[in-house]
C-alpha atoms as a PDB file:
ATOM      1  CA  UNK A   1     117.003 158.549 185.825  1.00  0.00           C
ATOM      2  CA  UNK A   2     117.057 155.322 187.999  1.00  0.00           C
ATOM      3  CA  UNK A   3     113.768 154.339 187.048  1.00  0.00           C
ATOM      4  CA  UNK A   4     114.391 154.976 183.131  1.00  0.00           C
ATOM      5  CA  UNK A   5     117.887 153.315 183.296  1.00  0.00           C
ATOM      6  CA  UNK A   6     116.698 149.962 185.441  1.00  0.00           C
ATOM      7  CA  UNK A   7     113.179 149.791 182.844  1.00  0.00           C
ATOM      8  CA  UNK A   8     115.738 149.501 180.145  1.00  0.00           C
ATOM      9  CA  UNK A   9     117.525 146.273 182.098  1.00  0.00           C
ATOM     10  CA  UNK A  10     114.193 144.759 182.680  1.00  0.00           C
ATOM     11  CA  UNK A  11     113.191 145.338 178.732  1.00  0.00           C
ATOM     12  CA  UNK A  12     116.849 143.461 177.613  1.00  0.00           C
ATOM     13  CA  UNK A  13     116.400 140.497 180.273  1.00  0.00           C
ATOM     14  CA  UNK A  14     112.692 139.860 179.478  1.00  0.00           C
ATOM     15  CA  UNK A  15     113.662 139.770 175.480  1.00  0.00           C
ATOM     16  CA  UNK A  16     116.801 137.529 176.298  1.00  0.00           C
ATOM     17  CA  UNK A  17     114.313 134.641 178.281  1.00  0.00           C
ATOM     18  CA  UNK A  18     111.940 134.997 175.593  1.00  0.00           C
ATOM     19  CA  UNK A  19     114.651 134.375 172.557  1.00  0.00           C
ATOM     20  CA  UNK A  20     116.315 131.767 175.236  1.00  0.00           C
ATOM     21  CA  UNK A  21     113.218 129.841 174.984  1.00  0.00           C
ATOM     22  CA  UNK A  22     112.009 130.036 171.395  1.00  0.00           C
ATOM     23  CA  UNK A  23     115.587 128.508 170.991  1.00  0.00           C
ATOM     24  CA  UNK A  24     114.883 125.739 173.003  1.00  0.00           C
ATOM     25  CA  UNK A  25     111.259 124.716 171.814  1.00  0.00           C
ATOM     26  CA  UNK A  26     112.141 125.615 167.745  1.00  0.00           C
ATOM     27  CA  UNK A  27     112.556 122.211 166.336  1.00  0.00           C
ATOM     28  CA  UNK A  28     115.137 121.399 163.902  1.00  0.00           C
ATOM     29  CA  UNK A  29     114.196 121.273 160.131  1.00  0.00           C
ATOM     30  CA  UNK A  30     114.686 118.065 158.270  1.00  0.00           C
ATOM     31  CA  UNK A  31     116.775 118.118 155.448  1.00  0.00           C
ATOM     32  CA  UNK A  32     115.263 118.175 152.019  1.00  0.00           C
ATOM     33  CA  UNK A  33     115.304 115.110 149.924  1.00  0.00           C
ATOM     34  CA  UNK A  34     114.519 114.298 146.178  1.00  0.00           C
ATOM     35  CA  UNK A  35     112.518 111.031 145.272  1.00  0.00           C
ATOM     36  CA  UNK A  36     114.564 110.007 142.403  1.00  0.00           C
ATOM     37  CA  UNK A  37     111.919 109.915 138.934  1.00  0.00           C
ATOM     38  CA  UNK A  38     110.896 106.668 138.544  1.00  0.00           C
ATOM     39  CA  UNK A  39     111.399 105.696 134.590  1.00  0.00           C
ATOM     40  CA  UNK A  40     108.302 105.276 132.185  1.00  0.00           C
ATOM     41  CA  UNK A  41     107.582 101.769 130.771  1.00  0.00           C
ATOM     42  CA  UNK A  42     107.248 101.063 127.949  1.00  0.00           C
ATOM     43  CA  UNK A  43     103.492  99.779 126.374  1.00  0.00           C
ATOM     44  CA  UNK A  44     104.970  96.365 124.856  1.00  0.00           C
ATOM     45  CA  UNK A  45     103.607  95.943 121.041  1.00  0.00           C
ATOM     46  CA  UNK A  46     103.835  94.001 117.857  1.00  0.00           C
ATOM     47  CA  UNK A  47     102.983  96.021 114.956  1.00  0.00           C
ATOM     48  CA  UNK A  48     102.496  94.970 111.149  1.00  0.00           C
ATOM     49  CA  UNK A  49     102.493  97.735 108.759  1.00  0.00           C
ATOM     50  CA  UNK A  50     102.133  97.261 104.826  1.00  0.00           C
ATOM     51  CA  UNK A  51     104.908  99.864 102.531  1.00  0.00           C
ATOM     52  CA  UNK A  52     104.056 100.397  99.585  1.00  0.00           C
ATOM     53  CA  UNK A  53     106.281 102.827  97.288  1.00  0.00           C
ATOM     54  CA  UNK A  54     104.972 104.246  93.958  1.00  0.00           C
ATOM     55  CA  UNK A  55     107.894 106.632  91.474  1.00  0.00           C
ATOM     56  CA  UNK A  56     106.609 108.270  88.834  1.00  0.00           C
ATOM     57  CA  UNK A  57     109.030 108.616  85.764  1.00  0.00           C
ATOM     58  CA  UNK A  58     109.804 111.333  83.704  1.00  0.00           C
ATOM     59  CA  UNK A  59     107.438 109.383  80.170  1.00  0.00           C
ATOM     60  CA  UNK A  60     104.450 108.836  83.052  1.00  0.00           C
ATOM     61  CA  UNK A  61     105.563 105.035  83.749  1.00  0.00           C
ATOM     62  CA  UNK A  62     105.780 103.995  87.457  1.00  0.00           C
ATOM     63  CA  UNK A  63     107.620 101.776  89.581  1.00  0.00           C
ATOM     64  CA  UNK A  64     105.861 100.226  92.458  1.00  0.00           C
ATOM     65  CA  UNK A  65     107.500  98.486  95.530  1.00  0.00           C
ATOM     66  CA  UNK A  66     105.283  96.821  98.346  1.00  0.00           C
ATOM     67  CA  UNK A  67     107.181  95.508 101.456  1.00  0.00           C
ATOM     68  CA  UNK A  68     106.015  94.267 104.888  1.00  0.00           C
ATOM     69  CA  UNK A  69     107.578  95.725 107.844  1.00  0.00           C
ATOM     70  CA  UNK A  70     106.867  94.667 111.408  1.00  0.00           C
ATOM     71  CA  UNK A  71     108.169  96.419 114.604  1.00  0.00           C
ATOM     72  CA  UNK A  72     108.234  94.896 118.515  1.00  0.00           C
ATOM     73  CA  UNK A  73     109.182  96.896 121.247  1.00  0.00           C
ATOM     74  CA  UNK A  74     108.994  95.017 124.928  1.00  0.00           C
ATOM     75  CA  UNK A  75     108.362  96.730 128.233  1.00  0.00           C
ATOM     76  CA  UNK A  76     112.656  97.133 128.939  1.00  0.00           C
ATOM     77  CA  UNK A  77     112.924  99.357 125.951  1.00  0.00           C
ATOM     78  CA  UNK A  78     114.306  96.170 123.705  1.00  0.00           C
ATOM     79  CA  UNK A  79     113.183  97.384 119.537  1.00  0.00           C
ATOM     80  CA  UNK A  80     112.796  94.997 116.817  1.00  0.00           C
ATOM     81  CA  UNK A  81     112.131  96.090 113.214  1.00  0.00           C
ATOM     82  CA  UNK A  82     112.179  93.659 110.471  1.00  0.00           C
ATOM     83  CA  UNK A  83     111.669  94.124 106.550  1.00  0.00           C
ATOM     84  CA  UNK A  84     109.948  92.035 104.325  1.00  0.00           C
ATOM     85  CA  UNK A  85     110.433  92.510 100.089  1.00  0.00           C
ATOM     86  CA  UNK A  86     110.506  90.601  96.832  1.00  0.00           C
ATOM     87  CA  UNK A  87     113.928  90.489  95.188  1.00  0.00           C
ATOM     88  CA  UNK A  88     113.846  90.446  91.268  1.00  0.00           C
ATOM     89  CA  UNK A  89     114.396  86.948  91.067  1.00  0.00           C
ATOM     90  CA  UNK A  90     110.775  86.524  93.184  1.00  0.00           C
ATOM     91  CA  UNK A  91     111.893  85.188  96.201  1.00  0.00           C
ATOM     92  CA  UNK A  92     111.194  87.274  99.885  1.00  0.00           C
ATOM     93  CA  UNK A  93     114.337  88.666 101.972  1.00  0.00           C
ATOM     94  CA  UNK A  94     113.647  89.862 105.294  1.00  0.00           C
ATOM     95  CA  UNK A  95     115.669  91.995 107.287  1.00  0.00           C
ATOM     96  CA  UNK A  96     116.189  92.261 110.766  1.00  0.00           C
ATOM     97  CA  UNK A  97     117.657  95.049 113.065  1.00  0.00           C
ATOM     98  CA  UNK A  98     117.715  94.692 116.599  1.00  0.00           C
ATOM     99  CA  UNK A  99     118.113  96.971 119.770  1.00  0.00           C
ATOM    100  CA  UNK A 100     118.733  96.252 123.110  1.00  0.00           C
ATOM    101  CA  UNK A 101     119.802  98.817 125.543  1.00  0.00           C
ATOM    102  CA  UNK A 102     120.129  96.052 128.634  1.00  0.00           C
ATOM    103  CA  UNK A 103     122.722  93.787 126.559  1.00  0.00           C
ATOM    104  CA  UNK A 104     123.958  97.410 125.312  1.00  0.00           C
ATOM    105  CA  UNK A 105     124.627  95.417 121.933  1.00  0.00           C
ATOM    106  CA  UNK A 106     122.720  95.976 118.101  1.00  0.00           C
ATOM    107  CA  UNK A 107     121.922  92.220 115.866  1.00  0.00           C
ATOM    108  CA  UNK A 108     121.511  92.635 112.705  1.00  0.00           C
ATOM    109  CA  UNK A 109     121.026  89.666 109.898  1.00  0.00           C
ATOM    110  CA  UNK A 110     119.307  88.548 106.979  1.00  0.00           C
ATOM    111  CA  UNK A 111     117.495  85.425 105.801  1.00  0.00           C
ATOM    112  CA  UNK A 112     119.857  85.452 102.676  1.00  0.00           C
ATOM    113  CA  UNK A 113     123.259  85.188 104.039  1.00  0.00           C
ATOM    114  CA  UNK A 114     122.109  83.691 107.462  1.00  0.00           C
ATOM    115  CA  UNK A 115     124.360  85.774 109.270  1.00  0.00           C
ATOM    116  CA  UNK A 116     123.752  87.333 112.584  1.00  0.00           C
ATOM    117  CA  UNK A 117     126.538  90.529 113.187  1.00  0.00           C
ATOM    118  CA  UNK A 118     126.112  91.296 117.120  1.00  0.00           C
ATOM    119  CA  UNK A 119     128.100  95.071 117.507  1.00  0.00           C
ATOM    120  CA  UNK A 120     128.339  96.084 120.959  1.00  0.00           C
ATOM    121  CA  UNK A 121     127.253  99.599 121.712  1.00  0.00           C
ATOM    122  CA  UNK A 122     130.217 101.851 122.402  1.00  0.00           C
ATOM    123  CA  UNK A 123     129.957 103.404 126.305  1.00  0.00           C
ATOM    124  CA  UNK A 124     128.879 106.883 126.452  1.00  0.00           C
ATOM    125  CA  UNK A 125     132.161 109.336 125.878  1.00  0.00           C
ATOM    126  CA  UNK A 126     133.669 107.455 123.803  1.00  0.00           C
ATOM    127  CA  UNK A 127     134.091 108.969 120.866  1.00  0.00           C
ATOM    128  CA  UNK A 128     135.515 112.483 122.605  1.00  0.00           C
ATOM    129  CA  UNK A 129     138.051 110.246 124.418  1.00  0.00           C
ATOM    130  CA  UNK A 130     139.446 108.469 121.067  1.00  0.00           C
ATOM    131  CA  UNK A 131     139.401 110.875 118.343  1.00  0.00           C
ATOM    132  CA  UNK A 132     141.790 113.387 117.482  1.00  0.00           C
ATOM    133  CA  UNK A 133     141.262 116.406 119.441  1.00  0.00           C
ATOM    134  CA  UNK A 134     140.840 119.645 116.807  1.00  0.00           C
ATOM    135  CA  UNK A 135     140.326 117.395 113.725  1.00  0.00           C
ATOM    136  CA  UNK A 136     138.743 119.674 111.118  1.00  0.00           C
ATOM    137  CA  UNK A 137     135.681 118.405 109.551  1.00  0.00           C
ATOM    138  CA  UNK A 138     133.351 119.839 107.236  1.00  0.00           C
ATOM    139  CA  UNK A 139     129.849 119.143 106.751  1.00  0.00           C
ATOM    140  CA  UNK A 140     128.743 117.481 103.675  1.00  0.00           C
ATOM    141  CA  UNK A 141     125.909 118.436 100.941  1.00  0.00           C
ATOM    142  CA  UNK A 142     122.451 117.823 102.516  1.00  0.00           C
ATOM    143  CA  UNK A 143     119.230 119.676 102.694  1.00  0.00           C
ATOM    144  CA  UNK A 144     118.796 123.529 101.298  1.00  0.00           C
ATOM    145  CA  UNK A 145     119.532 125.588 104.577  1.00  0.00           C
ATOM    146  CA  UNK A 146     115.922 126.226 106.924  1.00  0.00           C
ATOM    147  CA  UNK A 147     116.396 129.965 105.437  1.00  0.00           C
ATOM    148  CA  UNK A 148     115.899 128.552 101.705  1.00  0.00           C
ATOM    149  CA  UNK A 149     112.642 126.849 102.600  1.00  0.00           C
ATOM    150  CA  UNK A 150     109.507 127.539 104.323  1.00  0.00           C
ATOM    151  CA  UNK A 151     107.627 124.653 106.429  1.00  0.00           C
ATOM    152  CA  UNK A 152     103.877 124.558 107.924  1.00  0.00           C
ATOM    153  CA  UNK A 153     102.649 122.324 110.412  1.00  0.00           C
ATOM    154  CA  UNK A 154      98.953 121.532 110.671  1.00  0.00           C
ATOM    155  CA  UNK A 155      97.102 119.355 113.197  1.00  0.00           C
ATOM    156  CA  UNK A 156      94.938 116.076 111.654  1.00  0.00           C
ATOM    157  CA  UNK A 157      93.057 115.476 114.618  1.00  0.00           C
ATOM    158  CA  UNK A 158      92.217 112.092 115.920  1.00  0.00           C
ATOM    159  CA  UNK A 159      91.298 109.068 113.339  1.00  0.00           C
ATOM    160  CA  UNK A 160      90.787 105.525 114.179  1.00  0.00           C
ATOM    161  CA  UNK A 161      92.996 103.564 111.633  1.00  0.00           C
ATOM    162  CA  UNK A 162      92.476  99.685 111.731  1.00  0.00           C
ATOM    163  CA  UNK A 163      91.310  99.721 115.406  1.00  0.00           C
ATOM    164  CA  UNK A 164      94.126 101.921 117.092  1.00  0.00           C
ATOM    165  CA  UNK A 165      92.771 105.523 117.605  1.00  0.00           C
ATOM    166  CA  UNK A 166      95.807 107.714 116.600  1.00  0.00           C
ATOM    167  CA  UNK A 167      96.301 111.270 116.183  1.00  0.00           C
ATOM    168  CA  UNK A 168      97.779 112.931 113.019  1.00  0.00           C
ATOM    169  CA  UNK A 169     100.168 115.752 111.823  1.00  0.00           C
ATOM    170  CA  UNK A 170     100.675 117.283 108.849  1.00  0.00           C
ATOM    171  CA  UNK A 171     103.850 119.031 107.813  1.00  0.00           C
ATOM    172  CA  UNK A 172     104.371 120.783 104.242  1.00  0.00           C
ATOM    173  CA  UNK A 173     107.902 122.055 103.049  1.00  0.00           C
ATOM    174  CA  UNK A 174     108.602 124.328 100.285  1.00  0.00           C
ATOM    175  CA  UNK A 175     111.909 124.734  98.106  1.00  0.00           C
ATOM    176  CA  UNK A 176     112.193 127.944  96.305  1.00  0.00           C
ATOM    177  CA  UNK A 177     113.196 127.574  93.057  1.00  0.00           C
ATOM    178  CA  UNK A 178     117.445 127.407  93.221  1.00  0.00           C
ATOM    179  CA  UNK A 179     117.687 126.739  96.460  1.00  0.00           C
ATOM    180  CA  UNK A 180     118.904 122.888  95.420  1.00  0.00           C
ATOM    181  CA  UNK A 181     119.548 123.189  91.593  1.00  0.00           C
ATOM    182  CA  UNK A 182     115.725 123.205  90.779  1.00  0.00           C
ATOM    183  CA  UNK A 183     113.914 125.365  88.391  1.00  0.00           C
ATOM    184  CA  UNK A 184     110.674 125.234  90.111  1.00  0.00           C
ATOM    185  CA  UNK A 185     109.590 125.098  93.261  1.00  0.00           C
ATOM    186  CA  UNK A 186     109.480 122.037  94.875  1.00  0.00           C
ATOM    187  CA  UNK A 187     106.889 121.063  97.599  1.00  0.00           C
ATOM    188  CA  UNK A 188     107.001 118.073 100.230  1.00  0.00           C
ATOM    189  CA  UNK A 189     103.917 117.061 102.309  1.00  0.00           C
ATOM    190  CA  UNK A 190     104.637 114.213 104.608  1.00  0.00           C
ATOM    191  CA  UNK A 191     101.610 113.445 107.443  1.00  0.00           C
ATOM    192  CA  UNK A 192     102.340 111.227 110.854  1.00  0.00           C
ATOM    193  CA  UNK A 193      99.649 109.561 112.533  1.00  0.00           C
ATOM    194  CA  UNK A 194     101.072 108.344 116.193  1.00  0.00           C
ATOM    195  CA  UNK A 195      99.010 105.646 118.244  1.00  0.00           C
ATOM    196  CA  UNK A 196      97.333 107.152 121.413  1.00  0.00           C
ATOM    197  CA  UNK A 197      98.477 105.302 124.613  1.00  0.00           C
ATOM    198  CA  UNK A 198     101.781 104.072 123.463  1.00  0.00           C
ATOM    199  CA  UNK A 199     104.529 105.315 124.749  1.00  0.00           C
ATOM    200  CA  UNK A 200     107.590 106.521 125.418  1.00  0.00           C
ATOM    201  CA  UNK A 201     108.557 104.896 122.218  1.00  0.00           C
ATOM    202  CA  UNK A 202     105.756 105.491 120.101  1.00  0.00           C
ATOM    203  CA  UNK A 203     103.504 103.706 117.489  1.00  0.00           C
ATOM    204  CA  UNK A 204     103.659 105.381 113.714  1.00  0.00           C
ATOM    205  CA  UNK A 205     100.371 103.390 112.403  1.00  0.00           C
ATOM    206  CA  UNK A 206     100.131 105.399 109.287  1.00  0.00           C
ATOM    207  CA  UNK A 207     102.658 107.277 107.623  1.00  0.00           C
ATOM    208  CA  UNK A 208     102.335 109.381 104.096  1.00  0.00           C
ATOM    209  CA  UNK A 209     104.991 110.718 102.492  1.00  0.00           C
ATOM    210  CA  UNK A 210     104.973 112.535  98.996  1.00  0.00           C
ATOM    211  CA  UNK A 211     108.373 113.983  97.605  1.00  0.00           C
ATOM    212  CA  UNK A 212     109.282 115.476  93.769  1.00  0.00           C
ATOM    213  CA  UNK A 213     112.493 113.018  93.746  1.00  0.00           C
ATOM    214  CA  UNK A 214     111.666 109.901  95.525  1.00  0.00           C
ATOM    215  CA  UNK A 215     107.455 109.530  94.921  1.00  0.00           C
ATOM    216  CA  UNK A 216     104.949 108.140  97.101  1.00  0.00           C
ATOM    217  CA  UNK A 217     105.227 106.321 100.087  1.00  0.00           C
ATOM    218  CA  UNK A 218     102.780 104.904 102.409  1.00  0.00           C
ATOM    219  CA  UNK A 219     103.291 102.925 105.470  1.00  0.00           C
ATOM    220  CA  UNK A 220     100.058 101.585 107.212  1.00  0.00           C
ATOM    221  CA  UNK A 221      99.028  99.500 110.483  1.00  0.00           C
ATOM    222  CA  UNK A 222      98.097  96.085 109.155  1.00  0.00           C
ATOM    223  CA  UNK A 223      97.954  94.964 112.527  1.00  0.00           C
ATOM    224  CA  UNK A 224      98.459  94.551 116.176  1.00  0.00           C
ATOM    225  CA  UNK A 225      99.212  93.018 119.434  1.00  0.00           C
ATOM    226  CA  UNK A 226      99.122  94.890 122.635  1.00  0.00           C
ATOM    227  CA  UNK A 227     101.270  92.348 124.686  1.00  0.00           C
ATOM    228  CA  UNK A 228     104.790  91.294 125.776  1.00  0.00           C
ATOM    229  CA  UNK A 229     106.452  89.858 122.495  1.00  0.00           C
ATOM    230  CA  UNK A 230     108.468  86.703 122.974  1.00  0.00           C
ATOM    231  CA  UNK A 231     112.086  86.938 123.583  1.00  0.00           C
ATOM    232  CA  UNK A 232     113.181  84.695 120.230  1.00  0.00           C
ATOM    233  CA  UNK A 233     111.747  88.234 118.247  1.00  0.00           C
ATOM    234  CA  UNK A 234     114.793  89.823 119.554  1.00  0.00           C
ATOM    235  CA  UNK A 235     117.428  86.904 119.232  1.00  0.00           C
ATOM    236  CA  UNK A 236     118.306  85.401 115.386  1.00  0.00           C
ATOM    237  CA  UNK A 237     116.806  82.465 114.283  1.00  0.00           C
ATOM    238  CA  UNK A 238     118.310  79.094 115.412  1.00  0.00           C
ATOM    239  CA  UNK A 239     121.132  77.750 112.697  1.00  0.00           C
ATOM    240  CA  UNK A 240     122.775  81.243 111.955  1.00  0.00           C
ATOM    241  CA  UNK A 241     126.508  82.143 112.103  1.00  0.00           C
ATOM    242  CA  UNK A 242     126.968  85.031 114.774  1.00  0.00           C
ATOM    243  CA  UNK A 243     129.738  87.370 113.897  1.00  0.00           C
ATOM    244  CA  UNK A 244     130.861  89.820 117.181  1.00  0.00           C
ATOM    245  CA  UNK A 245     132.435  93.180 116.530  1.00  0.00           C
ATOM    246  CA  UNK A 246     133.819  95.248 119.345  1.00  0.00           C
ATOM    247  CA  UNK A 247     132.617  98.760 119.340  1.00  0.00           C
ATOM    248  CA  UNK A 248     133.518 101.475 116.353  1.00  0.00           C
ATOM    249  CA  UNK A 249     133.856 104.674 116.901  1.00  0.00           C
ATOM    250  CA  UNK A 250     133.395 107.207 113.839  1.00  0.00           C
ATOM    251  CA  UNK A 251     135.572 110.412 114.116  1.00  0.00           C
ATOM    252  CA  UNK A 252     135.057 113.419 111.949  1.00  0.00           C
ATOM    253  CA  UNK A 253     137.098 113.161 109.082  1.00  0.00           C
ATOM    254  CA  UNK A 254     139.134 115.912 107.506  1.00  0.00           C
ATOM    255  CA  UNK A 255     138.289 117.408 104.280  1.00  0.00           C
ATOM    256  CA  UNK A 256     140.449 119.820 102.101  1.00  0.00           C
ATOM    257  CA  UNK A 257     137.813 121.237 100.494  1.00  0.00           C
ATOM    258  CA  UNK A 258     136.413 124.360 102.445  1.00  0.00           C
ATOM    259  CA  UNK A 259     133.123 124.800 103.335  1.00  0.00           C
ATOM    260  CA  UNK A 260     132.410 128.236 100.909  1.00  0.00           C
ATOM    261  CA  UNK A 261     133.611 126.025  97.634  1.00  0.00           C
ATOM    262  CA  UNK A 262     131.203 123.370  97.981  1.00  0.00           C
END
């Protein structure tokens, strides 16, 4: 009994030293960290793209519209995208919207009224801190519910398109017939062909667009410039008034009319 009884002590001591000294030599793990993700930049461009717009009417006439738009994007994330179009009395009126999320501010102006409108860009929350709390808003007439139409996607492969390789998507939708007052079906095709190597923002160099109500529309690289656009592209020409608004908030407005009656 002696012997049993002091092999037991010996077992406990030895297993005490040996946990004892794993104690001691186990270093202490470092704490985890996270590298923060380091933001994408931006492939800087300058993009000219030729519109052209083509409505057929009811007796077989058409209406054709051709307009020039250019787009520059720098390596900060800065977007410029200017139109260019004949007004019926001939002459051209260009159109300018700019975006820049380090000024947090959007410039818009024109080269008829030669008027620059700078609106500063409302900080994020906003809108849930100023408007009404429970204000009842109901949403307006759009687009036939995604249960009243059907759409297919299909993949264009890659295409070169005025130097830029791109790659291409088509998408078709089709309206059953009632769905938005129509007696027939209605079917829209609309393709997207997106540069390769631009991004995050990315590159549309050829756009096609065919819809029952509005026609034809084609948007198409013209040309391009792989490099950091000057800073004027993103300011308004010297000479024009510059009008500053303070932020605007929209809030859902109230409607009377219910949602079932419209």
């Amino acid at each position: 009994m002696r012997i049993k009884v002091a092999g037991t002590i010996l077992s406990i001591v030895t297993l005490t030293v040996t946990l004892s000294a794993m104690c001691q030599t186990a270093e202490p793990r470092a704490p985890r960290t996270r590298s923060a993700a380091t933001p994408r930049q931006q492939t800087p461009f300058t993009a000219e793209l030729k519109v052209v717009s083509v409505r057929t009417l009811i007796n077989g006439a058409t209406i054709t519209r051709e307009s020039t738009e250019v787009r520059a994007v720098d390596s900060q994330g800065r977007t410029m995208t200017s139109f260019t179009r004949l007004n019926p009395t001939g002459d051209e009126q260009t159109s300018v919207s700019v975006s820049d999320p380090i000024e947090k501010t959007h410039i818009s102006w024109d080269s008829v009224r030669k008027q620059a409108t700078v609106l500063q860009m409302p900080a994020p929350g906003a809108a849930r801190a100023e408007c009404p709390a429970n204000t009842p808003a109901f949403a307006a007439k759009g687009p036939p519910p995604a249960s009243l139409k059907s759409t297919t996607s299909e993949d264009l492969g890659v295409e070169t398109i005025n130097g830029v390789e791109a790659h291409g998507r088509k998408t078709t939708t089709t309206i059953p017939p009632g769905a938005v007052g129509n007696n027939e079906t209605l079917v829209l095709v609309r393709e997207v062909w997106l540069a390769n190597g631009i991004s995050p923002l990315n590159l549309v160099v050829r756009e096609i667009s065919d819809d029952p109500e509005s026609g034809r529309t084609t948007r198409e690289l013209t040309n391009i410039t792989l490099s950091e656009p000057p800073a004027s592209t993103f300011q308004p020409p010297e000479g024009y008034e510059i009008v500053t608004k303070e932020p605007q908030v929209s809030c859902p407005a109230a409607q009377t009319v219910p949602p079932s009656a419209q």
